[in-house]
N, C-alpha and C. Protein backbone atom coordinates (compact mmCIF):
# COMPACT_ATOMS: atom_id res chain seq x y z
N UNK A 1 -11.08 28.33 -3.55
CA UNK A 1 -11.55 27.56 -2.44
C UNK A 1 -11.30 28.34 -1.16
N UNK A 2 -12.35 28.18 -0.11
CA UNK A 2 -11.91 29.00 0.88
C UNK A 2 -11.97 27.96 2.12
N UNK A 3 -11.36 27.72 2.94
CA UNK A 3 -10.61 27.33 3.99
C UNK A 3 -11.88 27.11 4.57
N UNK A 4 -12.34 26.25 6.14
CA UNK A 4 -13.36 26.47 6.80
C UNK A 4 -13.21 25.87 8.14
N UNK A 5 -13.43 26.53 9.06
CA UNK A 5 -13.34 25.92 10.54
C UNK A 5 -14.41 24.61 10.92
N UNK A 6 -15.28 24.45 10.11
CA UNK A 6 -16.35 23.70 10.52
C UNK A 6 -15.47 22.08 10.49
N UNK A 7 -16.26 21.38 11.36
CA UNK A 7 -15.76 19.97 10.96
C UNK A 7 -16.82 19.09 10.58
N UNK A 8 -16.33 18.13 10.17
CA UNK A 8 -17.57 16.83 9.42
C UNK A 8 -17.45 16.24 10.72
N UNK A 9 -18.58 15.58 11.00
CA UNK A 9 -19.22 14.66 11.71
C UNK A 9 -17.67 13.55 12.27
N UNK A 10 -17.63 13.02 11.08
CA UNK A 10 -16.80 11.98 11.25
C UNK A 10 -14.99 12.06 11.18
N UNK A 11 -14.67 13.68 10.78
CA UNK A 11 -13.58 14.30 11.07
C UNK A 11 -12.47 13.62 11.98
N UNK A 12 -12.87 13.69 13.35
CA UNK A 12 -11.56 12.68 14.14
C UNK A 12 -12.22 11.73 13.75
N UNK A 13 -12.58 10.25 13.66
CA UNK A 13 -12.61 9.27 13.12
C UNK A 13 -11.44 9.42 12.17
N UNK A 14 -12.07 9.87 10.81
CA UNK A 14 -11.56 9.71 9.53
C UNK A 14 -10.14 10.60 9.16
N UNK A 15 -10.13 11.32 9.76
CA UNK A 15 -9.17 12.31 9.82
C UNK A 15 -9.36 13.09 8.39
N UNK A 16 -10.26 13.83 7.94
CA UNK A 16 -10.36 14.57 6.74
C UNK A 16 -10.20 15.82 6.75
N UNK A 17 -9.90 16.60 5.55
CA UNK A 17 -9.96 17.48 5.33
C UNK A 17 -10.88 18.69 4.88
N UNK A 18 -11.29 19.96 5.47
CA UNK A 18 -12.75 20.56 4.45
C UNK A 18 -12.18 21.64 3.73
N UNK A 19 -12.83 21.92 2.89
CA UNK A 19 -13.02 22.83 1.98
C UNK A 19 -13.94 23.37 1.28
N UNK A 20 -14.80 24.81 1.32
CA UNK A 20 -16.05 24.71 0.87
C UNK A 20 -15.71 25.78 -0.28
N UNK A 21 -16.36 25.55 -1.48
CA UNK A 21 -16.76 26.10 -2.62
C UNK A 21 -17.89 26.79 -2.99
N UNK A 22 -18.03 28.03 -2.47
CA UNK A 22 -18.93 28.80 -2.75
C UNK A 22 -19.06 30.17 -3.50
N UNK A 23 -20.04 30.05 -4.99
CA UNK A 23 -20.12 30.56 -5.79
C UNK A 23 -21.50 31.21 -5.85
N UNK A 24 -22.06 32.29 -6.59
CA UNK A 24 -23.14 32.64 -6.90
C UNK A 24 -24.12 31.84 -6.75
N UNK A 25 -23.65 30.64 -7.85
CA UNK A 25 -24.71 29.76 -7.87
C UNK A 25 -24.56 28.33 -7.36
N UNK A 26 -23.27 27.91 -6.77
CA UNK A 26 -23.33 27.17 -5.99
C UNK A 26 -22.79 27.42 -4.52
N UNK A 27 -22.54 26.51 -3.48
CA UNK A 27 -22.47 26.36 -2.33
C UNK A 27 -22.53 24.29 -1.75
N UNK A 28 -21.26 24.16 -1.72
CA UNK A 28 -21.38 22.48 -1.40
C UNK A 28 -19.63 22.75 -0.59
N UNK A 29 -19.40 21.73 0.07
CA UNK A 29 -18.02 21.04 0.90
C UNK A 29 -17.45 19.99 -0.52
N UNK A 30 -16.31 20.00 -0.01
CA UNK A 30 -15.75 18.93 -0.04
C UNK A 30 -14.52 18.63 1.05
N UNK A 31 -14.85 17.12 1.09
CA UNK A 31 -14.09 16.69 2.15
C UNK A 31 -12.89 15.76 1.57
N UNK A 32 -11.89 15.88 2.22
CA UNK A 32 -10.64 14.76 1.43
C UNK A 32 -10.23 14.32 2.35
N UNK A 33 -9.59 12.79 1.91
CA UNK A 33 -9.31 11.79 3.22
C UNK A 33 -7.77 12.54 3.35
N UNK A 34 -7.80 12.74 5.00
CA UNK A 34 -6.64 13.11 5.48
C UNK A 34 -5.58 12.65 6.54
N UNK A 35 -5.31 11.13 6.27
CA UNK A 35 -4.69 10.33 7.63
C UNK A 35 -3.26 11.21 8.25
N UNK A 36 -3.40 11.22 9.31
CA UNK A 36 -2.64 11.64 9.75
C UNK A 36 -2.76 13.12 9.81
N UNK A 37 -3.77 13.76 9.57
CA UNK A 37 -3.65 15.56 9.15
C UNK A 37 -3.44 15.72 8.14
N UNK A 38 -2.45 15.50 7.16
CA UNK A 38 -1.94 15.53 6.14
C UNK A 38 -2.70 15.34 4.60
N UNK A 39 -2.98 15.72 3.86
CA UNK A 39 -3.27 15.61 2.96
C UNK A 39 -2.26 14.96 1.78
N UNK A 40 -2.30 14.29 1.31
CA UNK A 40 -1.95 13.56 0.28
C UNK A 40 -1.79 14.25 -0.80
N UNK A 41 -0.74 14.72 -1.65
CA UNK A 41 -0.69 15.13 -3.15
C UNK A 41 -1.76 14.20 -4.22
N UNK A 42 -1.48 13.38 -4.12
CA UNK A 42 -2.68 12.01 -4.63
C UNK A 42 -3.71 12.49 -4.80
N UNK A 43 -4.47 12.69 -3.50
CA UNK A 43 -5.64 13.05 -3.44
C UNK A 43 -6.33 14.82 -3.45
N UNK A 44 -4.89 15.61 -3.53
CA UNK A 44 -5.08 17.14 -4.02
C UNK A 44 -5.31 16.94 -5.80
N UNK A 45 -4.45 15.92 -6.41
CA UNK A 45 -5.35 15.48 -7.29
C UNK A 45 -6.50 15.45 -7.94
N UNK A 46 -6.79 14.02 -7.45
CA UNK A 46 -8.28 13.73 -7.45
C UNK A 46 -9.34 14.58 -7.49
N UNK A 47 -9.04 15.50 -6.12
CA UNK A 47 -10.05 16.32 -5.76
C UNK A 47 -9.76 17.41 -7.29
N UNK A 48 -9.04 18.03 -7.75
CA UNK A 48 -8.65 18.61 -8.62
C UNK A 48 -9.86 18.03 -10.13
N UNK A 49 -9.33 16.56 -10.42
CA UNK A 49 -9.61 15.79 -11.27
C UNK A 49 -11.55 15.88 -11.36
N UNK A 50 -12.11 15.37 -9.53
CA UNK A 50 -13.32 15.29 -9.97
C UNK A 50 -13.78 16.46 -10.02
N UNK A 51 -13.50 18.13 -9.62
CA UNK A 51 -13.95 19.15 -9.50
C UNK A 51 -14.21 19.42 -11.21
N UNK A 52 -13.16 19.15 -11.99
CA UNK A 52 -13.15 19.39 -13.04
C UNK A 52 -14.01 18.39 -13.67
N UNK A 53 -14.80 17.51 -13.16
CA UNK A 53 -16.15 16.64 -13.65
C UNK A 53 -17.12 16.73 -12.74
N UNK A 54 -17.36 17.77 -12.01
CA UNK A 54 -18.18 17.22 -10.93
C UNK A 54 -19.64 17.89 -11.68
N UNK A 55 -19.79 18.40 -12.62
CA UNK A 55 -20.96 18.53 -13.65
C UNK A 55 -21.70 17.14 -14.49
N UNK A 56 -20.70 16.79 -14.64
CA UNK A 56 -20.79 15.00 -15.39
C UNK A 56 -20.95 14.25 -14.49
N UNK A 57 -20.43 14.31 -13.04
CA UNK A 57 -20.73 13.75 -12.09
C UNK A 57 -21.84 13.73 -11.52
N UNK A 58 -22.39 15.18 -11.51
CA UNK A 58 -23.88 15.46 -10.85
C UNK A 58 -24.35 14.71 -11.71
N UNK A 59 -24.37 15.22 -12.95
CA UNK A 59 -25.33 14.43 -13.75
C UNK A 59 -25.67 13.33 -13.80
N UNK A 60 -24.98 12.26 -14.12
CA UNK A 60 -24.61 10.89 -13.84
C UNK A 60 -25.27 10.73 -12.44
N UNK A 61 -25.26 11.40 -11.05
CA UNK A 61 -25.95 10.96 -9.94
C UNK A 61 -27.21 11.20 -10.08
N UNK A 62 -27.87 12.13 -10.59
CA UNK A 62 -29.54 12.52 -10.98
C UNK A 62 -29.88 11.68 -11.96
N UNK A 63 -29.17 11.19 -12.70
CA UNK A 63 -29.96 10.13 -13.72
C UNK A 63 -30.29 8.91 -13.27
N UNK A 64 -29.73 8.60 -11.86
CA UNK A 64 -30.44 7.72 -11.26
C UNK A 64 -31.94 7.56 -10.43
N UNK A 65 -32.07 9.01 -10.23
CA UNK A 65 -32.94 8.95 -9.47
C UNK A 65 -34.34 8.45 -10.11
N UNK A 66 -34.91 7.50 -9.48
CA UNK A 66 -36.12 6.97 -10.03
C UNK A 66 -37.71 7.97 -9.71
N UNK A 67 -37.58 8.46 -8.40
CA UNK A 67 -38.83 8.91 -7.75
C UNK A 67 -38.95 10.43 -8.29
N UNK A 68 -39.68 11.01 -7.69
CA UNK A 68 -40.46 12.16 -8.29
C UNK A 68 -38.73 13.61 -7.63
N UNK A 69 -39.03 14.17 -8.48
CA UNK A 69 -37.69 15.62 -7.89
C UNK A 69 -38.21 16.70 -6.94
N UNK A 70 -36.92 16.31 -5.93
CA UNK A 70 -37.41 17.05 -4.71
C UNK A 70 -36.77 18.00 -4.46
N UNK A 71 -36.31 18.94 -5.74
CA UNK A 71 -34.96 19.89 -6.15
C UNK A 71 -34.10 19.75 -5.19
N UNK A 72 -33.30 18.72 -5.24
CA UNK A 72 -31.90 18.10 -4.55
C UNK A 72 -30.51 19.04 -4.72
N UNK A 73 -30.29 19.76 -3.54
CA UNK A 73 -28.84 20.66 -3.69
C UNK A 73 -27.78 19.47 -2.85
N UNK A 74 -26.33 19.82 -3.74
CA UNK A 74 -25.38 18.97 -3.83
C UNK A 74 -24.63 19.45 -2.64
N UNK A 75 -24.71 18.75 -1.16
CA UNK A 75 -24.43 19.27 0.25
C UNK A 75 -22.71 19.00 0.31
N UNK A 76 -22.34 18.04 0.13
CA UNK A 76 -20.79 17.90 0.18
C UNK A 76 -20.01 17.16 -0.56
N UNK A 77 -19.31 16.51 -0.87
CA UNK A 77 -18.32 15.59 -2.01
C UNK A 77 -16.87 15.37 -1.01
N UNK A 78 -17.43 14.19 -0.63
CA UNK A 78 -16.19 13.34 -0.01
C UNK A 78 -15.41 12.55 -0.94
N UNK A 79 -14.25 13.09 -1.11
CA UNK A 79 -13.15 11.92 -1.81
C UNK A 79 -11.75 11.53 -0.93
N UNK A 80 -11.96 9.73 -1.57
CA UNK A 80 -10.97 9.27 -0.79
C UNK A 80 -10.25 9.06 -2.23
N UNK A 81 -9.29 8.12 -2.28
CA UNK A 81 -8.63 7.75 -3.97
C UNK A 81 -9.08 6.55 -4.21
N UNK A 82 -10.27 5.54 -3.76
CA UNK A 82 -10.72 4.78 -4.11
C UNK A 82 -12.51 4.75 -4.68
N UNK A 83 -12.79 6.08 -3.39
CA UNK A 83 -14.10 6.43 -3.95
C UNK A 83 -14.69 8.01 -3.63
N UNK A 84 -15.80 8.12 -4.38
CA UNK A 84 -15.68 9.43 -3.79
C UNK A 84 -17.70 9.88 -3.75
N UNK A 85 -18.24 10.12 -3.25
CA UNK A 85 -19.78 10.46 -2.72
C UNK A 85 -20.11 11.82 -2.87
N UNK A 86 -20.71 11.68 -3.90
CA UNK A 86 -21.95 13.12 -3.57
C UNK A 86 -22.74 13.23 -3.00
N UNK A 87 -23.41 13.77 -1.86
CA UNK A 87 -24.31 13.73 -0.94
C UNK A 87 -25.03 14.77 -1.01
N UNK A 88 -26.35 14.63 -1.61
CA UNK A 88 -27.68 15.84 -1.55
C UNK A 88 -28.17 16.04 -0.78
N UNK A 89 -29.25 16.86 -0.29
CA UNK A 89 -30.54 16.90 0.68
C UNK A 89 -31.84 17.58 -0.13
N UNK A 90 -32.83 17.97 0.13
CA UNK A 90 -33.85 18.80 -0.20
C UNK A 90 -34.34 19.26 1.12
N UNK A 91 -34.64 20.57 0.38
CA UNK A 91 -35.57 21.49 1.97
C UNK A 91 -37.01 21.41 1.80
N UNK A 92 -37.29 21.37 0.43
CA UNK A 92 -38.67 20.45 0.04
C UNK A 92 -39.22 19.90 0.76
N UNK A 93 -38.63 18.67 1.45
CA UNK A 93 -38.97 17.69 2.36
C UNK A 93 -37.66 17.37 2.79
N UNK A 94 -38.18 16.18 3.58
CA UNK A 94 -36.80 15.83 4.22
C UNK A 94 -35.95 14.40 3.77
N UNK A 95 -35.76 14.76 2.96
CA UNK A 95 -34.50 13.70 2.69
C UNK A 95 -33.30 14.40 2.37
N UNK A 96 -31.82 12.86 2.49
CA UNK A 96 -30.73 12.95 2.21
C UNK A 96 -30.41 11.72 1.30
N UNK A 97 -29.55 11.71 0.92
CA UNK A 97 -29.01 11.08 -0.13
C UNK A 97 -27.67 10.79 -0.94
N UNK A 98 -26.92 9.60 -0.90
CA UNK A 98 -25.62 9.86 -1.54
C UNK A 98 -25.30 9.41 -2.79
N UNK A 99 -24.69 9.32 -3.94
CA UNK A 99 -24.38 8.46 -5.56
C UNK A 99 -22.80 8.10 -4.78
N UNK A 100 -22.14 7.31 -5.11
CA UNK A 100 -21.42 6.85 -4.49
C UNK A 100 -20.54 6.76 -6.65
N UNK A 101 -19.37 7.02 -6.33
CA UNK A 101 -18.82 6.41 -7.48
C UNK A 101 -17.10 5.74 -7.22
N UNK A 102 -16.81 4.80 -7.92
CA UNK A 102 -15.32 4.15 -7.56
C UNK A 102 -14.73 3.66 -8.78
N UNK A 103 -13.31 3.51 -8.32
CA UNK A 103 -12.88 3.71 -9.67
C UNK A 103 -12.69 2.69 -10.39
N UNK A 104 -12.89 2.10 -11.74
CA UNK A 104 -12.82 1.56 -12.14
C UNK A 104 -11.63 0.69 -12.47
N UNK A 105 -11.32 -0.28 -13.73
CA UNK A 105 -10.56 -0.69 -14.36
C UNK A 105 -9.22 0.31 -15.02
N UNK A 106 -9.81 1.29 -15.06
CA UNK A 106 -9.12 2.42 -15.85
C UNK A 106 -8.39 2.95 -14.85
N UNK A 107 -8.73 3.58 -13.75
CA UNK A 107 -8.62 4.23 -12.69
C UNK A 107 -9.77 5.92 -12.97
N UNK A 108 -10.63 5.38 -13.30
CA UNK A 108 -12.07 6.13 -13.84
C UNK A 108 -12.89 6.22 -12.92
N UNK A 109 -13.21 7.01 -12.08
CA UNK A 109 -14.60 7.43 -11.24
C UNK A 109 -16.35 6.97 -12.23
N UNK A 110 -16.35 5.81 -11.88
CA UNK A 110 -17.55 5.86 -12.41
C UNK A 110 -19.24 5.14 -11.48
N UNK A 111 -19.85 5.28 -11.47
CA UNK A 111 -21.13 5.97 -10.82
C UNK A 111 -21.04 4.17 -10.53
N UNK A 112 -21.50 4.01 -8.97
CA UNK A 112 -22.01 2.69 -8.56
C UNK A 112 -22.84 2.43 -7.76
N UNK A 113 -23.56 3.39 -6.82
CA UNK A 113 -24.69 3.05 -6.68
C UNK A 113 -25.27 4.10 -5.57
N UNK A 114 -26.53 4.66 -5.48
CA UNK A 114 -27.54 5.86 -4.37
C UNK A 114 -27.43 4.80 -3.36
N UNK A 115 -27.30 5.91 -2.29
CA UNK A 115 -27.69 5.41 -0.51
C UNK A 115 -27.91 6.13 -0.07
C-alpha cells in the first residue's frame, strides 16, 4: 500500500484515512474511518479482512447490476466496521455508483444494496 496526500471530499467531516492500491492491473483508494486521526486496530482489520475478499466483493456488487455494462472501474472502498462501499464510475459515459455491504448476523460483510 502506498501512503497518499490526496484527501476525500468528506475527510474533515469524517475524519478518514487514505490509502491507494495500485497495481498493474488495478488502481482504486481505500478509505478507513478515522475519528480522531487515529486509526483503529479494528478497522486495520477489516480493511485487511475485506481486501482479502474484495474479488468476491466486486463480484457480488456487479451481479447486481441490472442495465446494460458501462465497463465500471472500482474508484474507492470506504470501510467503517459497520459498513463498507464500493464505489465505481465509467469513462464510457458518465456515471457513478456505490454496492453498499453491512454486516450481518455473523459479523459477515454481506451485499445490501446499489446507490
Amino acid at each position: 500500500m502506498k501512503r497518499s496526500a490526496q484527501a476525500h471530499p468528506s475527510s474533515v467531516a469524517y475524519q478518514e484515512a487514505l490509502a491507494s492500491i495500485k497495481t498493474e492491473h488495478v488502481d482504486f483508494d481505500i478509505y478507513l474511518d478515522a475519528p480522531g486521526g487515529a486509526v483503529a486496530p479494528d478497522i486495520l482489520q477489516t480493511a485487511e479482512d475485506v481486501l482479502s475478499r474484495i474479488v468476491e466483493l466486486d463480484a457480488a456488487a456487479r451481479a447486481m447490476l441490472t442495465g446494460p455494462s458501462y465497463e465500471e472501474f472500482l474508484a474507492f472502498v470506504d470501510i467503517t466496521r459497520e459498513e463498507i462501499e464500493l464505489h465505481y464510475y465509467a469513462d464510457t459515459v458518465n456515471t457513478e455508483w456505490g454496492a453498499f455491504f453491512v454486516r450481518d448476523e455473523h459479523g459477515e460483510f454481506k451485499f445490501d444494496t446499489l446507490g
